[in-house]
Protein backbone atom coordinates (compact mmCIF):
# COMPACT_ATOMS: atom_id res chain seq x y z
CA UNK A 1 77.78 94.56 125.22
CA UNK A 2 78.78 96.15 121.80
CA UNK A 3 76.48 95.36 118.92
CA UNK A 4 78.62 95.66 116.09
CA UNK A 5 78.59 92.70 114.11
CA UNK A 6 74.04 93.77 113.39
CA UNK A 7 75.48 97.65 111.96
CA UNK A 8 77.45 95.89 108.76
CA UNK A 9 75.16 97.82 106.54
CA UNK A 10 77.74 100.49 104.88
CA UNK A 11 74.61 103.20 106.00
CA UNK A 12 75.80 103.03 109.40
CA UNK A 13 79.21 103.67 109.14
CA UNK A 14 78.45 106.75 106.74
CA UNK A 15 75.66 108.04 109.09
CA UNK A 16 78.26 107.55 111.80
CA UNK A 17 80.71 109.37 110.16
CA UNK A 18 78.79 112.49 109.11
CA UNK A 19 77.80 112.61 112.87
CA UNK A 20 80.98 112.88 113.76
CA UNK A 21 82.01 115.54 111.63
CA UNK A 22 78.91 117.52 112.48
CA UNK A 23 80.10 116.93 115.81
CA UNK A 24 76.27 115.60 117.05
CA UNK A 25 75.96 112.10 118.58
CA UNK A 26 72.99 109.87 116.60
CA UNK A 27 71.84 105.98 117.37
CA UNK A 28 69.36 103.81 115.35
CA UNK A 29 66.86 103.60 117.43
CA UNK A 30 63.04 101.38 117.78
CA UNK A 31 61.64 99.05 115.39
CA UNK A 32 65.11 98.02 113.56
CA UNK A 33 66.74 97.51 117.00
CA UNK A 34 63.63 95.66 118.35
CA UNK A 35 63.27 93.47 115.35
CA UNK A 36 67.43 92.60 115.82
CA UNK A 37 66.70 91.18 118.94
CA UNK A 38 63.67 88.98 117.97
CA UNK A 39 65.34 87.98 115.16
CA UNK A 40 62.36 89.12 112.37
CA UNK A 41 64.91 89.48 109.92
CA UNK A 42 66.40 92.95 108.16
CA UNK A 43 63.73 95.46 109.58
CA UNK A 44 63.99 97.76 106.07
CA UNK A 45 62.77 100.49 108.14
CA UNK A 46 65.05 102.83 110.03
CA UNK A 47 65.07 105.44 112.48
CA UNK A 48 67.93 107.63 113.50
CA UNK A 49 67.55 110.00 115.99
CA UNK A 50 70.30 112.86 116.44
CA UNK A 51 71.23 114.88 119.40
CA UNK A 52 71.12 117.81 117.22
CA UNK A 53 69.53 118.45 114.05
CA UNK A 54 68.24 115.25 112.13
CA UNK A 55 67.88 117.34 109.03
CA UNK A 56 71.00 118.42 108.97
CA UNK A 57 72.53 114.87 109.45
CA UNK A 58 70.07 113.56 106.96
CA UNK A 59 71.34 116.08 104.16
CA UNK A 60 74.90 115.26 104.85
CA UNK A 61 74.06 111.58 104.63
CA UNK A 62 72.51 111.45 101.13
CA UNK A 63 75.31 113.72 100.26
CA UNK A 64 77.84 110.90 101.01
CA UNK A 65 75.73 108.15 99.47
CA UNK A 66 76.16 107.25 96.03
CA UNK A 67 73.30 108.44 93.70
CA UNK A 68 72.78 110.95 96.50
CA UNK A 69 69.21 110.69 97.38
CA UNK A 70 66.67 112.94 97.65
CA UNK A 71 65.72 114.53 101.24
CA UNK A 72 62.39 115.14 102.05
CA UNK A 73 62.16 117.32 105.11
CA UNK A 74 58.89 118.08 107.09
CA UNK A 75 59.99 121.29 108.56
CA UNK A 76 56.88 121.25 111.25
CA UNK A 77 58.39 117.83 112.54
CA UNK A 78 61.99 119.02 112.34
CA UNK A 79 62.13 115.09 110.52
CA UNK A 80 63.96 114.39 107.15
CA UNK A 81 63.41 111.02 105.12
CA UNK A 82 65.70 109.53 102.27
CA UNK A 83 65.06 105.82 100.56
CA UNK A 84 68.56 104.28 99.83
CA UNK A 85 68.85 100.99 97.92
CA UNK A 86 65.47 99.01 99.31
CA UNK A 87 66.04 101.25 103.04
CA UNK A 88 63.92 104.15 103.96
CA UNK A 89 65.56 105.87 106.87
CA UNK A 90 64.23 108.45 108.57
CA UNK A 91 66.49 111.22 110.70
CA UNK A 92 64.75 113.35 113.54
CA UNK A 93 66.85 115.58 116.49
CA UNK A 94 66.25 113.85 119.74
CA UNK A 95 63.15 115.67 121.35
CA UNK A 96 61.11 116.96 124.69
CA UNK A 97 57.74 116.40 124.08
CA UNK A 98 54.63 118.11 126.58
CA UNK A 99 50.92 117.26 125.93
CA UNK A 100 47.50 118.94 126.39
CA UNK A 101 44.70 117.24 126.92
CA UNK A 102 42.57 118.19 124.20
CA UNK A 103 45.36 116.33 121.18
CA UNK A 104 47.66 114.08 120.75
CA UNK A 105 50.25 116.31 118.82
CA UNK A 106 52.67 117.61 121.80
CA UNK A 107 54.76 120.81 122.05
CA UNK A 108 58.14 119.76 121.18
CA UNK A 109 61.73 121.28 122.37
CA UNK A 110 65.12 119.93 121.85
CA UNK A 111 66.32 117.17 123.85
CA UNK A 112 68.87 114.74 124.93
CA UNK A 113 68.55 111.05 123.95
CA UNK A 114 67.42 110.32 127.75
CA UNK A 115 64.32 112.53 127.37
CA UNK A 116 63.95 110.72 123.61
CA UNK A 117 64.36 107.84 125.12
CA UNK A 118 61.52 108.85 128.01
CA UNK A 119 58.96 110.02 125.46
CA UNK A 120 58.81 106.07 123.19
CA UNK A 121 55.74 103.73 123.30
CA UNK A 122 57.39 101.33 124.90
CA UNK A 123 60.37 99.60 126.59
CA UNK A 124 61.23 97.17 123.13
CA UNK A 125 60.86 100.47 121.07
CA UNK A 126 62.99 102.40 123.26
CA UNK A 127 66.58 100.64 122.78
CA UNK A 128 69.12 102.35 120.85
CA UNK A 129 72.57 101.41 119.28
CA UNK A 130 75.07 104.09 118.89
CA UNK A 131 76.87 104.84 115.85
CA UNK A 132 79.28 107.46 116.47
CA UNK A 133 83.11 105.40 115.81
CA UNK A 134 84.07 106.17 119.26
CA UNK A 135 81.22 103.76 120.77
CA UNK A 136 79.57 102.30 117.29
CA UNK A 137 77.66 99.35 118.15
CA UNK A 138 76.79 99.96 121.76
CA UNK A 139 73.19 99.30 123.17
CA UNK A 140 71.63 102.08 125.22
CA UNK A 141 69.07 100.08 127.24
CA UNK A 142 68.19 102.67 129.88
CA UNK A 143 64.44 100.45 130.56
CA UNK A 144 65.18 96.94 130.44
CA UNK A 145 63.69 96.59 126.83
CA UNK A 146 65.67 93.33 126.01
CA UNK A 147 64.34 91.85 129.37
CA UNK A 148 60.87 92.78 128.08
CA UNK A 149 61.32 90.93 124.89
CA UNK A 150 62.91 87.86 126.52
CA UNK A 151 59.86 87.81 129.27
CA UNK A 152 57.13 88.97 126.11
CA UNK A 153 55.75 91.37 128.02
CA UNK A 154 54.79 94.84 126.61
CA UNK A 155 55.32 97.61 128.80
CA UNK A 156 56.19 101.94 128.73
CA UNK A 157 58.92 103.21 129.64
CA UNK A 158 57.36 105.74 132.11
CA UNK A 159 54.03 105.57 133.93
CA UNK A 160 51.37 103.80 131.86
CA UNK A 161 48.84 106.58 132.92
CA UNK A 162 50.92 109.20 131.37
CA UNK A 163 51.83 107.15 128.36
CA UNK A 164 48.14 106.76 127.29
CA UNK A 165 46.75 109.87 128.55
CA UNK A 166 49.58 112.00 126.22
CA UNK A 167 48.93 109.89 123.27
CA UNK A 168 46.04 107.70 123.30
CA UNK A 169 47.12 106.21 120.10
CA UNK A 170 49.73 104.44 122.05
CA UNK A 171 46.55 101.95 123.88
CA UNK A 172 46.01 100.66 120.34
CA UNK A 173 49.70 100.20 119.50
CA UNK A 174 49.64 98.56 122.92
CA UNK A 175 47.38 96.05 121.67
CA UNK A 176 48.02 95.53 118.15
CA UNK A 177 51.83 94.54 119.31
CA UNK A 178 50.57 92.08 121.80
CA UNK A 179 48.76 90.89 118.87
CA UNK A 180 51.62 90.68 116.36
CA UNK A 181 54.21 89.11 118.97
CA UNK A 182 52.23 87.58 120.56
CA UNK A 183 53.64 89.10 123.74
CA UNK A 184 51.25 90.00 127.30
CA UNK A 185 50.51 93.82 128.22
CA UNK A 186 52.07 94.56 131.61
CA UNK A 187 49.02 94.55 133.91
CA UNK A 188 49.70 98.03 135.42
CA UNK A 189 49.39 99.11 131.92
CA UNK A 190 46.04 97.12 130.85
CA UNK A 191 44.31 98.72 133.89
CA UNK A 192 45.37 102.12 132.18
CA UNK A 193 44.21 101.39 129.17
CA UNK A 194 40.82 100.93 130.24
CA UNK A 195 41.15 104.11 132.39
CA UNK A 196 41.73 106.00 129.27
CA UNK A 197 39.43 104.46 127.25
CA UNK A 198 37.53 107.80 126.29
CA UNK A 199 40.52 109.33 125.20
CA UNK A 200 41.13 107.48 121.88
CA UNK A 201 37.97 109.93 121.03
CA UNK A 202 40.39 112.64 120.33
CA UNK A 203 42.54 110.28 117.64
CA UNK A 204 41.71 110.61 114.44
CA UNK A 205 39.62 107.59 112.55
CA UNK A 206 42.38 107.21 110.20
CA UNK A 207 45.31 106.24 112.53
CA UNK A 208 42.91 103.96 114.57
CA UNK A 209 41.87 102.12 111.40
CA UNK A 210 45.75 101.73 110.49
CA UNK A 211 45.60 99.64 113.69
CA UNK A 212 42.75 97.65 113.52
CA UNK A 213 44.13 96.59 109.85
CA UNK A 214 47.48 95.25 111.80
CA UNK A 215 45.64 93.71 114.09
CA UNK A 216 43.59 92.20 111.37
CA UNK A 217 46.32 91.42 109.52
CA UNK A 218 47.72 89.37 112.57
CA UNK A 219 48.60 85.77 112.53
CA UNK A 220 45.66 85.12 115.18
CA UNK A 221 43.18 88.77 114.93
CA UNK A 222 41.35 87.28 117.82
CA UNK A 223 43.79 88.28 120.65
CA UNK A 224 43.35 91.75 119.29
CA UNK A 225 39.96 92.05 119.79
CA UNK A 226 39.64 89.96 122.66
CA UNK A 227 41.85 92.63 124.30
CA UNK A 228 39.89 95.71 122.33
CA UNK A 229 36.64 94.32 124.14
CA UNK A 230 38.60 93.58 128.12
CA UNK A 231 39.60 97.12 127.78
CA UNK A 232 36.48 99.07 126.69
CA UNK A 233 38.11 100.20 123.92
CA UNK A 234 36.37 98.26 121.05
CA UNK A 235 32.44 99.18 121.74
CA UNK A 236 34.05 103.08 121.22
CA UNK A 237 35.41 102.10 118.16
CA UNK A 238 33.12 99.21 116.86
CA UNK A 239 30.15 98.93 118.66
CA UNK A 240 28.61 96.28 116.11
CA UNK A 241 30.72 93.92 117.04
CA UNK A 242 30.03 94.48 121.22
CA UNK A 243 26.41 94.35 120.33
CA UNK A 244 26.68 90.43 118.91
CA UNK A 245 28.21 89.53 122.64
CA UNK A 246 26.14 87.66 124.95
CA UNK A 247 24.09 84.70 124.93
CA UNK A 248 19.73 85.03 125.85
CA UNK A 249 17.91 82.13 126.74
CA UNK A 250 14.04 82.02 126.67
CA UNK A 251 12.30 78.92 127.53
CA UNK A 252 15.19 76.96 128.01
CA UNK A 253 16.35 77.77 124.42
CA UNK A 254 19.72 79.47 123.86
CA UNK A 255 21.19 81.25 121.10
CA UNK A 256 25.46 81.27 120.53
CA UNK A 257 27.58 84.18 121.47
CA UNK A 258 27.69 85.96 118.04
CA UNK A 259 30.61 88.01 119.29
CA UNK A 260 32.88 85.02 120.19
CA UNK A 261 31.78 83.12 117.23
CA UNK A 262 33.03 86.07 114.74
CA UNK A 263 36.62 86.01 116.52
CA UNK A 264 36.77 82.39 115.75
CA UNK A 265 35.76 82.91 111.94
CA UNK A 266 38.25 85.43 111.73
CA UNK A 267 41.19 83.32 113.01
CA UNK A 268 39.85 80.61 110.82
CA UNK A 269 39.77 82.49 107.76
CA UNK A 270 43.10 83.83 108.61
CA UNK A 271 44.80 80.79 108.14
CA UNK A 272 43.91 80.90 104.67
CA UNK A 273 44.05 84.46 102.92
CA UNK A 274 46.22 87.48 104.05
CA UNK A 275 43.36 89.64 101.99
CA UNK A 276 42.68 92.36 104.15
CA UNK A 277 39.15 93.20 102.76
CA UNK A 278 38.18 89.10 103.09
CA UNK A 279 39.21 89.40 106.93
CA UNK A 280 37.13 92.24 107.32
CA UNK A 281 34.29 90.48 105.66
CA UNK A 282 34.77 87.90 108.51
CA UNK A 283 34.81 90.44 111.42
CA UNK A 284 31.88 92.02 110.12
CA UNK A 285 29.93 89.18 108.38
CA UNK A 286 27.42 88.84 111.52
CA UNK A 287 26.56 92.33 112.45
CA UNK A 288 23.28 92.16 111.21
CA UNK A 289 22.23 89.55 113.66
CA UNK A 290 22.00 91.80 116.87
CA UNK A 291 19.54 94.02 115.33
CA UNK A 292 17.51 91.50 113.54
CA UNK A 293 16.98 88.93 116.92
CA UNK A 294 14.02 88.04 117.62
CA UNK A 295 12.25 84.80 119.81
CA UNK A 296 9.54 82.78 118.67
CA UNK A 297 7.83 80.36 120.72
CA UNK A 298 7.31 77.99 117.98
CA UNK A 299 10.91 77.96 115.74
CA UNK A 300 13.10 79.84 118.47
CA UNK A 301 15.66 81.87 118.20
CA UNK A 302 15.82 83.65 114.27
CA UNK A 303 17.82 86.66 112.61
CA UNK A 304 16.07 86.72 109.47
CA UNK A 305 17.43 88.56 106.46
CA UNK A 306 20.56 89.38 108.78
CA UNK A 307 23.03 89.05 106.11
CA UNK A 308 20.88 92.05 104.29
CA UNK A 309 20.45 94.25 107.28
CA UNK A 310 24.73 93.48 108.13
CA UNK A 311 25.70 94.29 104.40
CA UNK A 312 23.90 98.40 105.15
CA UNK A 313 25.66 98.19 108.51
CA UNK A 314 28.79 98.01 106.51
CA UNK A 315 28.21 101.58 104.53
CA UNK A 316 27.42 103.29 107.55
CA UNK A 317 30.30 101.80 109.72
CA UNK A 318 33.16 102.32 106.78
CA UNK A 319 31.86 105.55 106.26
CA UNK A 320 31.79 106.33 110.29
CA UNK A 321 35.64 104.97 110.21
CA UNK A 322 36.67 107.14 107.14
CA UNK A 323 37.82 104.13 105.45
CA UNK A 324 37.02 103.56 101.46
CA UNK A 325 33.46 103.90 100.23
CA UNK A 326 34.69 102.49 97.21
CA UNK A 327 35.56 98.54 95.59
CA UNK A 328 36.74 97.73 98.73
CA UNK A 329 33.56 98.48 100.86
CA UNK A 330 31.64 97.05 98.14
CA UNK A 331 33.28 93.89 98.21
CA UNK A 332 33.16 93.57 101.27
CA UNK A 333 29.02 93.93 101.51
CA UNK A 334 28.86 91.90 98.77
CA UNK A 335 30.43 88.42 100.53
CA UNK A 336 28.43 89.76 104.16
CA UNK A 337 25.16 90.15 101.80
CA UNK A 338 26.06 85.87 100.47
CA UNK A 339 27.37 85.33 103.34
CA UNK A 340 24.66 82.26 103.91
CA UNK A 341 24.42 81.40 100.48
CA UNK A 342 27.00 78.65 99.79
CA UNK A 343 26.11 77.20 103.40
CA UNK A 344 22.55 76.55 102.56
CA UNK A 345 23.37 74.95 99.47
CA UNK A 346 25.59 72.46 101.71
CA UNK A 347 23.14 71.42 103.87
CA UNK A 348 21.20 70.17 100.48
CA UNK A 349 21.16 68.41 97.48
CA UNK A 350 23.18 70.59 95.24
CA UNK A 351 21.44 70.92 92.26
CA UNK A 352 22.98 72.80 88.75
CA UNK A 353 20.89 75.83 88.74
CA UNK A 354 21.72 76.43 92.49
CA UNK A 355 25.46 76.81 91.63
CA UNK A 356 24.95 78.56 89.06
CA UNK A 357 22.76 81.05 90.50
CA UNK A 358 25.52 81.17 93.34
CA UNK A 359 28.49 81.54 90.46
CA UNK A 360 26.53 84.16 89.02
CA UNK A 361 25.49 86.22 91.90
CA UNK A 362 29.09 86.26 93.33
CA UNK A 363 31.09 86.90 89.70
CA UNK A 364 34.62 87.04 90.45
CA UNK A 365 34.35 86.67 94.60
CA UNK A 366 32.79 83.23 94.35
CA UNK A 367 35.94 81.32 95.53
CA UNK A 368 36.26 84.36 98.19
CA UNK A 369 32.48 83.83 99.37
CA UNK A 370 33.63 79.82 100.09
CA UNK A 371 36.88 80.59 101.90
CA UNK A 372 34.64 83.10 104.11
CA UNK A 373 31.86 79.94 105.06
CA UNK A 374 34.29 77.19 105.18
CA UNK A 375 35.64 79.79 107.63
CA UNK A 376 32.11 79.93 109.52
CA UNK A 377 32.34 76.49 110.53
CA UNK A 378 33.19 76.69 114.34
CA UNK A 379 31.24 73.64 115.54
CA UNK A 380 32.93 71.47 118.44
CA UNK A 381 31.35 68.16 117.14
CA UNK A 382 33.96 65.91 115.35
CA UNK A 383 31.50 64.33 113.38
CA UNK A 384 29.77 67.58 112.26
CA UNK A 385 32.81 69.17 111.16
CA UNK A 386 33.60 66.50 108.97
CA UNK A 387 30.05 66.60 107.67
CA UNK A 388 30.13 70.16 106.82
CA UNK A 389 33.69 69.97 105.56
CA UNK A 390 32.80 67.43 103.32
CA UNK A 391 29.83 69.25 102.10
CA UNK A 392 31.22 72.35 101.24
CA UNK A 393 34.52 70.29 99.35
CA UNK A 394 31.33 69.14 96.94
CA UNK A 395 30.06 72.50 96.17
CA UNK A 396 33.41 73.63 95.39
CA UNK A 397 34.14 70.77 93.14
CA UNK A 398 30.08 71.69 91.47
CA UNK A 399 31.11 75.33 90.99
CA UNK A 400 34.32 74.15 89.21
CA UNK A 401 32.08 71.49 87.19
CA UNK A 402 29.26 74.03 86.19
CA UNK A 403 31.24 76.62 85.46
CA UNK A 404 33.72 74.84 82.61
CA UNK A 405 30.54 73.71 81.31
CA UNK A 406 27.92 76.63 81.23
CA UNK A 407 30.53 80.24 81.37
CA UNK A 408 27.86 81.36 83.92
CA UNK A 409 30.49 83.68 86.08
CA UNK A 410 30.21 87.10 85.50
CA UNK A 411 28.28 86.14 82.04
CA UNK A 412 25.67 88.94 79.75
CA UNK A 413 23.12 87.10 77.96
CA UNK A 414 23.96 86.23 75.02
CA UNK A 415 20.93 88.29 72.94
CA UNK A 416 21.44 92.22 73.78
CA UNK A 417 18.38 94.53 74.66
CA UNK A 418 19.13 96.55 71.43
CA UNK A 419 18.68 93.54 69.52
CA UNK A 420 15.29 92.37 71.12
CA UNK A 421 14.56 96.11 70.39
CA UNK A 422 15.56 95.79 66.39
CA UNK A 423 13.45 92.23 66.50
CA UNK A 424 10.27 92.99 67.50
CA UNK A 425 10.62 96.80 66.17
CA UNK A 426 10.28 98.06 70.70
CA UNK A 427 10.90 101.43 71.66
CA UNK A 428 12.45 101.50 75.35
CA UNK A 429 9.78 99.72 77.43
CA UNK A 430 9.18 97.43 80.28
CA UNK A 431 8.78 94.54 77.79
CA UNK A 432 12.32 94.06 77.28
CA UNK A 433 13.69 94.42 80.34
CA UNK A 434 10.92 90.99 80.77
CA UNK A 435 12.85 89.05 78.08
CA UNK A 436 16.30 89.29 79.14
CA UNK A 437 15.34 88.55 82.88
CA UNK A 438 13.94 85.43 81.39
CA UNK A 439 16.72 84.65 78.90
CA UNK A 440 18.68 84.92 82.47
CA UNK A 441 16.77 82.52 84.62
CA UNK A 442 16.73 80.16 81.28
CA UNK A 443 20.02 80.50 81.29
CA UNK A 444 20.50 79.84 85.47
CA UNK A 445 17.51 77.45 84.95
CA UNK A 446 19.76 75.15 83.05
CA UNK A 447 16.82 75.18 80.44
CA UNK A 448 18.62 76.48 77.59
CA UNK A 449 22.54 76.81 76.61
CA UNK A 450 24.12 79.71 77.49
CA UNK A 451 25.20 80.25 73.60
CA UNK A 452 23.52 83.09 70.93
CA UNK A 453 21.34 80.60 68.95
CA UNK A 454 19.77 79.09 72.13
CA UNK A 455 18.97 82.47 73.56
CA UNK A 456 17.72 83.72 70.37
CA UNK A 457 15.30 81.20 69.44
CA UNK A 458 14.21 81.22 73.46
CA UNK A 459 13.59 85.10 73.07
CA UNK A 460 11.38 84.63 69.77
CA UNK A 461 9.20 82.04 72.01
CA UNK A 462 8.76 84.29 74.82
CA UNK A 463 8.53 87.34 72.59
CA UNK A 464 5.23 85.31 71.22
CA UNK A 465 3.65 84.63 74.47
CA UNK A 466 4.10 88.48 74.77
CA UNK A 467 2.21 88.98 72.09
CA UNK A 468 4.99 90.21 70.04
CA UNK A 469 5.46 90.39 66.55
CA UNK A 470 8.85 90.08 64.50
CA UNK A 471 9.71 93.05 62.43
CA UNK A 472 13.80 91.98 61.79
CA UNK A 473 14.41 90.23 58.55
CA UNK A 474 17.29 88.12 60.56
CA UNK A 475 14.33 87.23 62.85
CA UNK A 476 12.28 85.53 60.45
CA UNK A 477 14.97 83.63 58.62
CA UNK A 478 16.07 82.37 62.33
């Protein structure tokens, strides 16, 4: 069946062209083919694969193209990119590839579009359409990939065993497109996944992060990591998470599956925010609770001060994973640290000071901190759900309330330690330090405004039952 009515894009009739005059055959080949037949729109990525040189192709094709666009060529890849209009297309000769075991990077020779064709992730990434004029349009379908898509099922084109064991990558691709479309892995090739487990060890953490951020970044995250954990994969690649799984009982008193419980939060939370960093705040925001487990015979089950212990686990893990040790990590410790917070003040009275404390200790994040606990709720009971629901809808509408009234997010009280230095005539000392903590908690206290005069006058007071004496004209006259 001839495809020709998808390749209306001008590119493919110039790439076409220039093919033919370099006398060199070249299809469009993998995700933009893929994403034609499950109808995900104009993929804006595409890749071209020539039986011949791709460099050479590429540099004739941004010759022909208006503007002419700049190649870049990666010489060790024999690959050549150019961005035209809002595509980036990127041209690479059709290739051999032969792997050691020790890396994933193969030995590479020139090839013919069959052995191209053998060497792809999988069947749906393996189609091609031709664009030479003689056959422009055609699909080249040598492993059934369009059945694969119709039937969901991901699948390589050659032995799974070989597929995994040459590029180990390829498991978590395996997975994080299951994920994404929703689609089943081929059993044959589940089983070797988990027989090549221990080989992601020789990926690098960068490329397997890339994948657990798609797979985060998924419409449901759990299936993921429900297949990351079936597979053996995920306790070699986050073995915080593995630890939470399980459930103890001791004298006939049971504590939840942590592990279960987190892939639920993070589904829930992902119908709300596509923010990468909050998602991993969800994955992560219980990791603290396998170390800190303990039974007593009186209260139970406990993890006490989890949500401290799980906000260091995050440094070490993010560092571990090569990922950011900057904002990013920060933020996310910061919403595992409160991760508790808002939920205690729901199962109370909410009082002023309580909110504001809350508004103050999560600044900016605060309305991140309550899309993470409404998030938490996982409870089966109807009537619970509602409760809890209910609750936290009051605290939001406080924090809203409190914080039109008193300015308390992200606020610096009002009276500076260089002016409590000037007042009382202090050198640097401990004494000051004393009065704006307690101009602070008068502040969160609700005791006095948070305006200059208020503070002020409230410093002078304090600064007395210090025994300190005024030596600021501006002081006295206050």
């Amino acid at each position: 069946m001839n495809h020709k009515h998808i390749l209306q894009h001008t590119i493919f009739k110039t790439i076409g062209a220039c093919a033919d005059e370099l006398d060199m055959e070249a299809y469009v080949i993998g995700g933009f083919v893929r994403d034609y037949f499950l109808k995900r729109g104009d993929s804006k990525d595409i890749d071209v694969v020539a039986i011949g040189s791709g460099i050479s192709l590429a540099q004739k094709v941004a010759f022909k193209l208006e503007g002419k666009p700049e190649v870049t060529i990666f010489k060790n890849f024999g690959t050549a990119m150019l961005k035209y209009k809002n595509l980036e297309l990127e041209f690479v000769g059709a290739r051999k590839e032969s792997y050691t075991r020790d890396s994933r990077n193969p030995v590479v020779e020139d090839g013919t579009l069959e052995d191209d064709q053998n060497r792809r992730d999988f069947t749906i990434n393996a189609m091609a359409f031709s664009l030479n004029k003689s056959k422009f349009g055609d699909l080249l379908d040598p492993f059934n990939g369009v059945k694969d898509l119709e039937k969901q099922i991901i699948r390589t084109p050659l032995k799974p065993e070989i597929t995994y064991s040459d590029d180990p990558l390829r498991m978590m691709r395996a997975i994080r497109f299951a994920t994404q479309l929703n689609f089943t892995i081929e059993s044959k090739s589940l089983d070797a996944i988990s027989k090549n487990r221990e080989r992601i060890k020789i990926i690098s953490k960068e490329r397997v992060v890339d994948e657990l951020h798609k797979i985060l970044l998924a419409e449901k995250p759990s299936k993921g990591f429900s297949l990351l954990n079936k597979t053996g994969l995920l306790p070699l690649i986050l073995p915080e998470l593995t630890a939470l799984q399980g459930i103890e009982e001791i004298e006939g008193q049971r504590h939840k599956d942590n592990f279960w419980h987190t892939l639920e939060v993070v589904d829930n939370i992902s119908k709300t925010t596509n923010n990468l960093w909050l998602r991993w705040a969800a994955l992560l925001h219980d990791i603290g609770k396998a170390p800190t487990k303990k039974f007593h015979k009186k209260i139970g089950w406990t993890f006490h001060a989890h949500e401290f212990v799980g906000s260091k686990m995050v440094y070490k893990l993010f560092k571990r994973l090569r990922m950011p040790l900057n904002d990013k990590m920060k933020f996310v410790q910061k919403m595992v640290l409160m991760s508790s917070r808002p939920v205690i003040l729901s199962e109370e009275h909410v009082t002023d000071s309580a909110v504001r404390r809350l508004v103050f200790d999560a600044g900016d994040y605060v309305d991140d901190l309550m899309t993470l606990c409404e998030a938490d709720i996982t409870t089966k009971n109807a009537r619970k759900l509602k409760k809890y629901k209910n609750n936290f809808k009051i605290v939001r509408e406080k924090i809203v309330e409190v914080e039109e009234r008193d300015k308390i997010r992200n606020f610096q009280p009002p009276v500076t330690g260089e002016e409590i230095m000037q007042t009382f005539g202090l050198k640097p000392s401990r004494e000051i330090g004393i009065l704006k903590d307690a101009i602070k908690e008068a502040i969160l206290e609700g005791e006095i405004a948070n305006e200059y005069s208020a503070a002020f006058k409230f410093m002078l007071k304090k600064g007395k039952e210090l025994g300190l004496s005024v030596k600021s004209n501006k002081a006295s006259k206050s």
